[in-house]
Protein backbone atom coordinates (compact mmCIF):
# COMPACT_ATOMS: atom_id res chain seq x y z
CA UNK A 1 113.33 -173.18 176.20
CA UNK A 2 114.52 -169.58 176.02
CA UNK A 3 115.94 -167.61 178.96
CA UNK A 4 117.23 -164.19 179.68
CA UNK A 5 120.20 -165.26 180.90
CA UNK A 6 122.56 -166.63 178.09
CA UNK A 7 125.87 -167.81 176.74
CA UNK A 8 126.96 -167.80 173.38
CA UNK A 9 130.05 -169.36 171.91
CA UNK A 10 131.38 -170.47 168.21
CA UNK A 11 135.43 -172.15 167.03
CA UNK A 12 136.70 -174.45 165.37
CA UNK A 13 137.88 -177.52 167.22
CA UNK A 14 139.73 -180.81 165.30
CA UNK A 15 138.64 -184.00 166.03
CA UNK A 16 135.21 -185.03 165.52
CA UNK A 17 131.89 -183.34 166.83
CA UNK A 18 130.64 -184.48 169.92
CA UNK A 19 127.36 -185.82 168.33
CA UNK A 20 126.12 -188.70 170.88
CA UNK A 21 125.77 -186.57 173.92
CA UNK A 22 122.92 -184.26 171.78
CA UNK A 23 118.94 -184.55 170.54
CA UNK A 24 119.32 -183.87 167.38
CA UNK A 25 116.36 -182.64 165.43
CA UNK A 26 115.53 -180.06 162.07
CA UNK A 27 115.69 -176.63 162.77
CA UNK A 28 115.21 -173.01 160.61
CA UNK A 29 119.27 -172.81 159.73
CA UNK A 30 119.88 -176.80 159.65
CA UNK A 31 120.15 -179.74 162.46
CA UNK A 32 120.11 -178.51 165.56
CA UNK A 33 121.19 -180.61 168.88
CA UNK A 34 119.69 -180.01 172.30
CA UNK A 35 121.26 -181.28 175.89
CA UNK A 36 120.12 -180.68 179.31
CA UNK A 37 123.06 -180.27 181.94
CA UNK A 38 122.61 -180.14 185.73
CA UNK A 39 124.49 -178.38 188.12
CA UNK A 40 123.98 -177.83 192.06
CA UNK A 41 122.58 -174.39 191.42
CA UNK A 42 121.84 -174.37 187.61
CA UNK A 43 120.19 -175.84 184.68
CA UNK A 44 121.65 -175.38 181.02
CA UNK A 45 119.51 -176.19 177.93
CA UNK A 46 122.68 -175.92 175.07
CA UNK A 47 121.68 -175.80 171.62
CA UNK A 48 124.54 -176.66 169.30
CA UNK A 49 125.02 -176.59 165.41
CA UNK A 50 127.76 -178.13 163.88
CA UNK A 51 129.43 -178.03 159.98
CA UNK A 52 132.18 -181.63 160.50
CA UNK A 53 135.12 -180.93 157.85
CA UNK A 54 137.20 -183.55 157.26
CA UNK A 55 139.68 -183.03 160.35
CA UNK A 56 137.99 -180.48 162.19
CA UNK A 57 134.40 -179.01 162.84
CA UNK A 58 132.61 -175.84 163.36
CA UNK A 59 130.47 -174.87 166.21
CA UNK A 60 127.78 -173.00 167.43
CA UNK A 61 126.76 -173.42 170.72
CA UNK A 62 123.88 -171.33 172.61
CA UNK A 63 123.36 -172.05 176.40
CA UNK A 64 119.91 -170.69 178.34
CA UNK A 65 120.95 -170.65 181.67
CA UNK A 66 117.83 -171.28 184.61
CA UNK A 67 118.36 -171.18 188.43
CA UNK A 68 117.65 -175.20 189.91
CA UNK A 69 114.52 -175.35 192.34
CA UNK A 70 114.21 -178.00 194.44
CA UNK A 71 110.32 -178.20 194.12
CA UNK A 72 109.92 -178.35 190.12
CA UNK A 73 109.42 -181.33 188.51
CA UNK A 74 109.32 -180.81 184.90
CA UNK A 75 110.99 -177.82 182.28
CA UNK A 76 107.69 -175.91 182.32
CA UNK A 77 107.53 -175.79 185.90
CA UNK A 78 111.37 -174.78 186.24
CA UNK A 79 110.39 -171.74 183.29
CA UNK A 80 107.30 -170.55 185.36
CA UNK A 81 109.75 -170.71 188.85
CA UNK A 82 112.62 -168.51 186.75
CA UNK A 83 109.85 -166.53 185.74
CA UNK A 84 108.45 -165.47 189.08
CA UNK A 85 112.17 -165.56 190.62
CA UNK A 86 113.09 -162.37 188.07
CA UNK A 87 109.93 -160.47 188.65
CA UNK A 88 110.44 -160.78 192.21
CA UNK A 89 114.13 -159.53 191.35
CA UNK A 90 112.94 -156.87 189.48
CA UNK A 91 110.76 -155.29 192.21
CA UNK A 92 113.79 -155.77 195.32
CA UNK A 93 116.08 -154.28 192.80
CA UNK A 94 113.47 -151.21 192.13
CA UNK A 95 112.64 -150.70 195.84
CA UNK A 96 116.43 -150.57 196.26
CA UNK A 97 116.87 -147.84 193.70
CA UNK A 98 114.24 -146.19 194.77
CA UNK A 99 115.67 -145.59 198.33
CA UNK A 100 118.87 -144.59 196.85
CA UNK A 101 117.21 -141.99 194.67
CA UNK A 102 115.49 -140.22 197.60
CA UNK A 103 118.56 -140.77 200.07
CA UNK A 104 120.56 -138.97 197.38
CA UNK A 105 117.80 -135.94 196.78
CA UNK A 106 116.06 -135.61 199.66
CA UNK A 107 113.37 -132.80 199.76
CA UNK A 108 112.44 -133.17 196.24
């Protein structure tokens, strides 16, 4: 799942790659693994690609970021909820300019 909100991170760490606690699965640019994490508020889908050298790996590690309602039951449901959440955003956050554009030119 793809969000608008988004982390993005790469290193090198020693030691091997944390391999166990991702789905792994084939993807455009080589194996990609997937793992859900739960917080109070959020949900994080992190993507990860690895290259393992022999004492050290390489990382690439993607995180979509969605906001946790209570009500969803399934990913899909959580997508359509973040959807709805940012459109409804989008409009408080207009109306908002909005009044600061006229309370900053008023009688134009």
């Amino acid at each position: 799942m793809y969000s608008i909100a988004q982390t993005w991170r790469s290193g090198t760490k020693s030691g091997q790659a944390p391999i166990d606690d991702y789905r792994w699965k084939d993807g455009i640019l080589g194996r990609v693994g997937t793992k859900r994490v739960e917080t109070k508020i959020f949900i994080r889908f992190e993507n990860l690609r690895i290259s393992q050298k022999e004492d050290h790996y390489w990382y690439s590690r993607r995180s979509h970021w969605f906001v946790k309602f209570p009500y969803c039951k399934n990913d899909k449901q959580i997508l359509l909820a973040n959807i709805v959440f940012f459109l409804i955003f989008l409009q408080l956050l207009g109306r908002v300019f909005n009044a600061l554009m006229i309370a900053s030119f008023p009688g134009q």
